[in-house]
PDB file of N, CA and C in Angstrom:
ATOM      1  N   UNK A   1     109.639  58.925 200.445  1.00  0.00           N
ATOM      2  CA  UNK A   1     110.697  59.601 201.178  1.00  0.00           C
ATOM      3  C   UNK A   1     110.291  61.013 201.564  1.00  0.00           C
ATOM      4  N   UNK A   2     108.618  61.504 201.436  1.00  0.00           N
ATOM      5  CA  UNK A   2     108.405  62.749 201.734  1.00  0.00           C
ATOM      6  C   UNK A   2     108.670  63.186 202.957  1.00  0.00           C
ATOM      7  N   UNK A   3     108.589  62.235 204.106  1.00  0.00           N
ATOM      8  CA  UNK A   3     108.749  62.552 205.661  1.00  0.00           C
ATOM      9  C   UNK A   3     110.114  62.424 206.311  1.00  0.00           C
ATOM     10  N   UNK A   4     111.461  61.843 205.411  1.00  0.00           N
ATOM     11  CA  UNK A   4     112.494  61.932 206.092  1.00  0.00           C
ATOM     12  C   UNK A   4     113.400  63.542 205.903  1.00  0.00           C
ATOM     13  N   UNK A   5     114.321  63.594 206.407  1.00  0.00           N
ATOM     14  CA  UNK A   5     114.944  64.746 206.732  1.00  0.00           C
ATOM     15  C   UNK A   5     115.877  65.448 205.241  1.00  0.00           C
ATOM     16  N   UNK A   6     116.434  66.358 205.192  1.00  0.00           N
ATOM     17  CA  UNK A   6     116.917  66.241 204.131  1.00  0.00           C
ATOM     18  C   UNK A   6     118.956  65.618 204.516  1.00  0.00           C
ATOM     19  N   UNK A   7     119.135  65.774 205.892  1.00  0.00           N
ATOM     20  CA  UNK A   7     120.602  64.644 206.346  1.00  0.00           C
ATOM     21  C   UNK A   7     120.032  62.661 205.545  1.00  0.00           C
ATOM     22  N   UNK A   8     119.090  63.076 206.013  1.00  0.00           N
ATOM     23  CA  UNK A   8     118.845  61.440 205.700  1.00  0.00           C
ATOM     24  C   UNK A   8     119.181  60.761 203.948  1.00  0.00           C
ATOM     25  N   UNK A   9     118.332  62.280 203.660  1.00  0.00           N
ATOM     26  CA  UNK A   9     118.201  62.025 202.171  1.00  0.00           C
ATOM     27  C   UNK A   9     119.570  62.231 201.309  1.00  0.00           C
ATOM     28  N   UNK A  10     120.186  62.998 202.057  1.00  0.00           N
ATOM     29  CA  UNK A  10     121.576  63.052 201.734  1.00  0.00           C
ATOM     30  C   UNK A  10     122.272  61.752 201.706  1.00  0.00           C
ATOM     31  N   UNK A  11     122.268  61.341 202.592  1.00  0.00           N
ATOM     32  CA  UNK A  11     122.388  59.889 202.951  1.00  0.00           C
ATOM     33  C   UNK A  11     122.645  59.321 202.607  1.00  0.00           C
ATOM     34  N   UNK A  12     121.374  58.818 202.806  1.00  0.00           N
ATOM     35  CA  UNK A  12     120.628  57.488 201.231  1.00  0.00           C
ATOM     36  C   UNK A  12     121.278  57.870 199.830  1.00  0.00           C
ATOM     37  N   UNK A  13     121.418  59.126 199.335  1.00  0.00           N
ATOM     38  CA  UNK A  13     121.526  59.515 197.997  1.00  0.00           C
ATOM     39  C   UNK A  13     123.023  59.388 198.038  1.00  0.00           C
ATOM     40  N   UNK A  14     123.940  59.225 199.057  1.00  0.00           N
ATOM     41  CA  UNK A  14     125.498  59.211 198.953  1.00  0.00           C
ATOM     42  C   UNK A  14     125.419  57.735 198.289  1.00  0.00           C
ATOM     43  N   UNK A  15     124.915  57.039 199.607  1.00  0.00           N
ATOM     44  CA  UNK A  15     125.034  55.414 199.856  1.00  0.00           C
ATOM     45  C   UNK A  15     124.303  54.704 198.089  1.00  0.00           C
ATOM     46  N   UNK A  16     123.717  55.424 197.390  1.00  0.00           N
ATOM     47  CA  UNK A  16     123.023  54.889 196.323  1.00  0.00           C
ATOM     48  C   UNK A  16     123.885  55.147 195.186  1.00  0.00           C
ATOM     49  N   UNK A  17     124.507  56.617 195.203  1.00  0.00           N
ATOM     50  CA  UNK A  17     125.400  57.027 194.216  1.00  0.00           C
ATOM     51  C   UNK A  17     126.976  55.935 194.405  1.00  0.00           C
ATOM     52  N   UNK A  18     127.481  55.642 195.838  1.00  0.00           N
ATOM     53  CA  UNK A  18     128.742  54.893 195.631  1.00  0.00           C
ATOM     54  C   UNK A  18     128.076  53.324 195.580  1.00  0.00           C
ATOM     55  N   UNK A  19     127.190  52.879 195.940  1.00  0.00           N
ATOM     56  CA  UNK A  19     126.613  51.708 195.295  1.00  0.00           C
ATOM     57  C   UNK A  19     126.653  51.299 193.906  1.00  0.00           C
ATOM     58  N   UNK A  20     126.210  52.598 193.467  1.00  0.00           N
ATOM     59  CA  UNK A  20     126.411  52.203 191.468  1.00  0.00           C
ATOM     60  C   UNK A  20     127.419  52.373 191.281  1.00  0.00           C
ATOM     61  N   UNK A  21     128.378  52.937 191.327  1.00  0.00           N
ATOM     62  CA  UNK A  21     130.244  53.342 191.155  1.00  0.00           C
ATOM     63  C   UNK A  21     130.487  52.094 191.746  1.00  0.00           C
ATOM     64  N   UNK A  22     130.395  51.641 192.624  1.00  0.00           N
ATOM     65  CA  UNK A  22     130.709  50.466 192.752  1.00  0.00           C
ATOM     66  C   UNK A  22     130.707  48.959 191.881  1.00  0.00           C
ATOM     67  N   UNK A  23     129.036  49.239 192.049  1.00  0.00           N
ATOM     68  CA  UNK A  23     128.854  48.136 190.730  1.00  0.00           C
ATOM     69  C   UNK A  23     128.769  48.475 189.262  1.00  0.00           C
ATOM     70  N   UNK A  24     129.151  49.492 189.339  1.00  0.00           N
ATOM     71  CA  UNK A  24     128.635  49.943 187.701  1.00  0.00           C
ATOM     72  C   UNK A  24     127.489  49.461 187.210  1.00  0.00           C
ATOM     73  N   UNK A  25     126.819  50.366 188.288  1.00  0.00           N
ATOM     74  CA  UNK A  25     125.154  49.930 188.015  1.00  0.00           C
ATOM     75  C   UNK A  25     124.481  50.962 187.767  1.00  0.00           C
ATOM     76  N   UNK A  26     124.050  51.872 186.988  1.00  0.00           N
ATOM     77  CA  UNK A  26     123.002  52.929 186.850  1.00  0.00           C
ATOM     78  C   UNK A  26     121.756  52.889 186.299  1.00  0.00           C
ATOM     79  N   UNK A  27     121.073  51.818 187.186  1.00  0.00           N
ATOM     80  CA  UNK A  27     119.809  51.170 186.323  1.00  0.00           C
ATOM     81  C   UNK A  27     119.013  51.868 187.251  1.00  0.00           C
ATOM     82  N   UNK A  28     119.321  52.538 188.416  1.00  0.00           N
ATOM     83  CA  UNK A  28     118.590  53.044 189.422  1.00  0.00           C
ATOM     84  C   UNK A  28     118.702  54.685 189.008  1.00  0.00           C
ATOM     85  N   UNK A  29     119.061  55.465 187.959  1.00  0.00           N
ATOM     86  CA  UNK A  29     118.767  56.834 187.258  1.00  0.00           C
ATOM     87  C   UNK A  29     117.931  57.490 187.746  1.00  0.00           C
ATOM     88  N   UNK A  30     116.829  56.471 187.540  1.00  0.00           N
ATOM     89  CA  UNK A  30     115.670  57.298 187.688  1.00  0.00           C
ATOM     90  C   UNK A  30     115.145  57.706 189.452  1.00  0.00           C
ATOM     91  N   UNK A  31     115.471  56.573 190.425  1.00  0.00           N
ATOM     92  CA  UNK A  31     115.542  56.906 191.286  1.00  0.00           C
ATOM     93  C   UNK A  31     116.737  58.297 192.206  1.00  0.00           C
ATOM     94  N   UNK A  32     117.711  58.072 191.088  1.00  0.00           N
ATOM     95  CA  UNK A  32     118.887  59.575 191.323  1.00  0.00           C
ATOM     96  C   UNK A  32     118.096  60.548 190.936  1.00  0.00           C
ATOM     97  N   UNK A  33     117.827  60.479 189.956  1.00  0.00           N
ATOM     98  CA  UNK A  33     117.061  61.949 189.356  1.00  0.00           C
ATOM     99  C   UNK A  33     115.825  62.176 190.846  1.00  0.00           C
ATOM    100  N   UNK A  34     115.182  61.575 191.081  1.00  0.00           N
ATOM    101  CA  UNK A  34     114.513  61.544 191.926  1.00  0.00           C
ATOM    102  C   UNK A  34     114.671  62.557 193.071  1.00  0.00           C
ATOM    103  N   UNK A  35     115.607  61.538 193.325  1.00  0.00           N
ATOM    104  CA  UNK A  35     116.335  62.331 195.245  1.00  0.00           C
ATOM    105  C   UNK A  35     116.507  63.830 194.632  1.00  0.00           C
ATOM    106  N   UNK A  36     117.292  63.610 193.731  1.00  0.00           N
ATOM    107  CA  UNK A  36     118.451  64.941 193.453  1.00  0.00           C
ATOM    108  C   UNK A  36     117.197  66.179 193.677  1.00  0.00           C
ATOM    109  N   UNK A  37     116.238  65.809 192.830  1.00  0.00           N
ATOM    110  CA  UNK A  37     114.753  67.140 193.045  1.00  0.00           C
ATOM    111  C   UNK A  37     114.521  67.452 194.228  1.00  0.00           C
ATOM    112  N   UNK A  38     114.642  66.356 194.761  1.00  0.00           N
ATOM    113  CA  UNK A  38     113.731  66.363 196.367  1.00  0.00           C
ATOM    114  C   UNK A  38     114.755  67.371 196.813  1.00  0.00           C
ATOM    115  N   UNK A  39     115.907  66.673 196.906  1.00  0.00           N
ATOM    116  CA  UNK A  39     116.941  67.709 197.675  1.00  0.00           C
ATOM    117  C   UNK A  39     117.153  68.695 197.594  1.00  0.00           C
ATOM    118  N   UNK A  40     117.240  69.426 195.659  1.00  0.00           N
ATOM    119  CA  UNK A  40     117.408  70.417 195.325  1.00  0.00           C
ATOM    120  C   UNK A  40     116.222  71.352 195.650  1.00  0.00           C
ATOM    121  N   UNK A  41     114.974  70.433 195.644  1.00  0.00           N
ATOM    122  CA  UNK A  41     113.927  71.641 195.841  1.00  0.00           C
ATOM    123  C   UNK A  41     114.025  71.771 197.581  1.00  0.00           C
ATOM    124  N   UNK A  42     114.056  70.800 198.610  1.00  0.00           N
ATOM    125  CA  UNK A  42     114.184  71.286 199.792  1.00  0.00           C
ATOM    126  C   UNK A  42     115.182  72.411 200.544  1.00  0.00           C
ATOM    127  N   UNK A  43     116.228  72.168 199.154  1.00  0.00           N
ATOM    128  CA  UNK A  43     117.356  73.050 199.713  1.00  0.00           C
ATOM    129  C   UNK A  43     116.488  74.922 199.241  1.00  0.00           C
ATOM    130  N   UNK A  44     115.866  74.903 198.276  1.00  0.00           N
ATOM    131  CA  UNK A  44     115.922  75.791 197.658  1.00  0.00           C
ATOM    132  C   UNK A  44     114.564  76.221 198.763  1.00  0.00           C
ATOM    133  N   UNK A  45     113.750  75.977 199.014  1.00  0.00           N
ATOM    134  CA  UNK A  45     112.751  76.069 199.901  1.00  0.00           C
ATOM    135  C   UNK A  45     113.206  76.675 201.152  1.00  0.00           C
ATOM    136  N   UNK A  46     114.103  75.983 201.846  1.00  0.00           N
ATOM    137  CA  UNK A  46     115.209  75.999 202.998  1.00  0.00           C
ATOM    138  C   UNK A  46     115.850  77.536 202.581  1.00  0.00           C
ATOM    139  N   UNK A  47     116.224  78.119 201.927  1.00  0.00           N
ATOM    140  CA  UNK A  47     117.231  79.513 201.678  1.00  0.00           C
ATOM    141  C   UNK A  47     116.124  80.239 200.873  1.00  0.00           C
ATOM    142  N   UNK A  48     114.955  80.424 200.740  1.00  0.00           N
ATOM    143  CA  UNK A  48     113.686  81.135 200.732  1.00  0.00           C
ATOM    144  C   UNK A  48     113.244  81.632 201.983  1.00  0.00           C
ATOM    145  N   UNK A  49     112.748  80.438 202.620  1.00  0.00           N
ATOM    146  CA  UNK A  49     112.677  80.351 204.136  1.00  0.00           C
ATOM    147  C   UNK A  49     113.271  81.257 205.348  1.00  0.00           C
ATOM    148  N   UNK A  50     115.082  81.431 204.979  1.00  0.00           N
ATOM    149  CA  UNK A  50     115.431  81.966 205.284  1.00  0.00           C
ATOM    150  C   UNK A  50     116.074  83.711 205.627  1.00  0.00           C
ATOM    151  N   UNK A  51     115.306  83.972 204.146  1.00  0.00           N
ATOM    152  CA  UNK A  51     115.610  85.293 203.288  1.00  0.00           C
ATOM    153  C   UNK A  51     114.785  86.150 204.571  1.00  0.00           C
TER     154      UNK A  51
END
């Protein structure tokens, strides 16, 4: 997922989080923890960037 956007990744990471609430499935954790970095570090990169 290094080349998509961070809207996208938002996205995906909505659509994955109400997927498991849905099924009461959190076998995919590790893929949350995942995104959540990506995002958090792009965001944090993004308002560096901007300073």
């Amino acid at each position: 997922m290094n080349n998509t956007s961070i809207d996208e990744k938002e996205v995906y990471l909505k659509e994955l989080v109400m997927k498991s609430l849905k099924e009461k499935n959190f076998s995919d954790h590790d893929l949350l923890d995942t995104l959540f970095a990506e995002v958090k570090q792009e965001i944090q990169q993004n308002a560096n960037n901007s300073c």
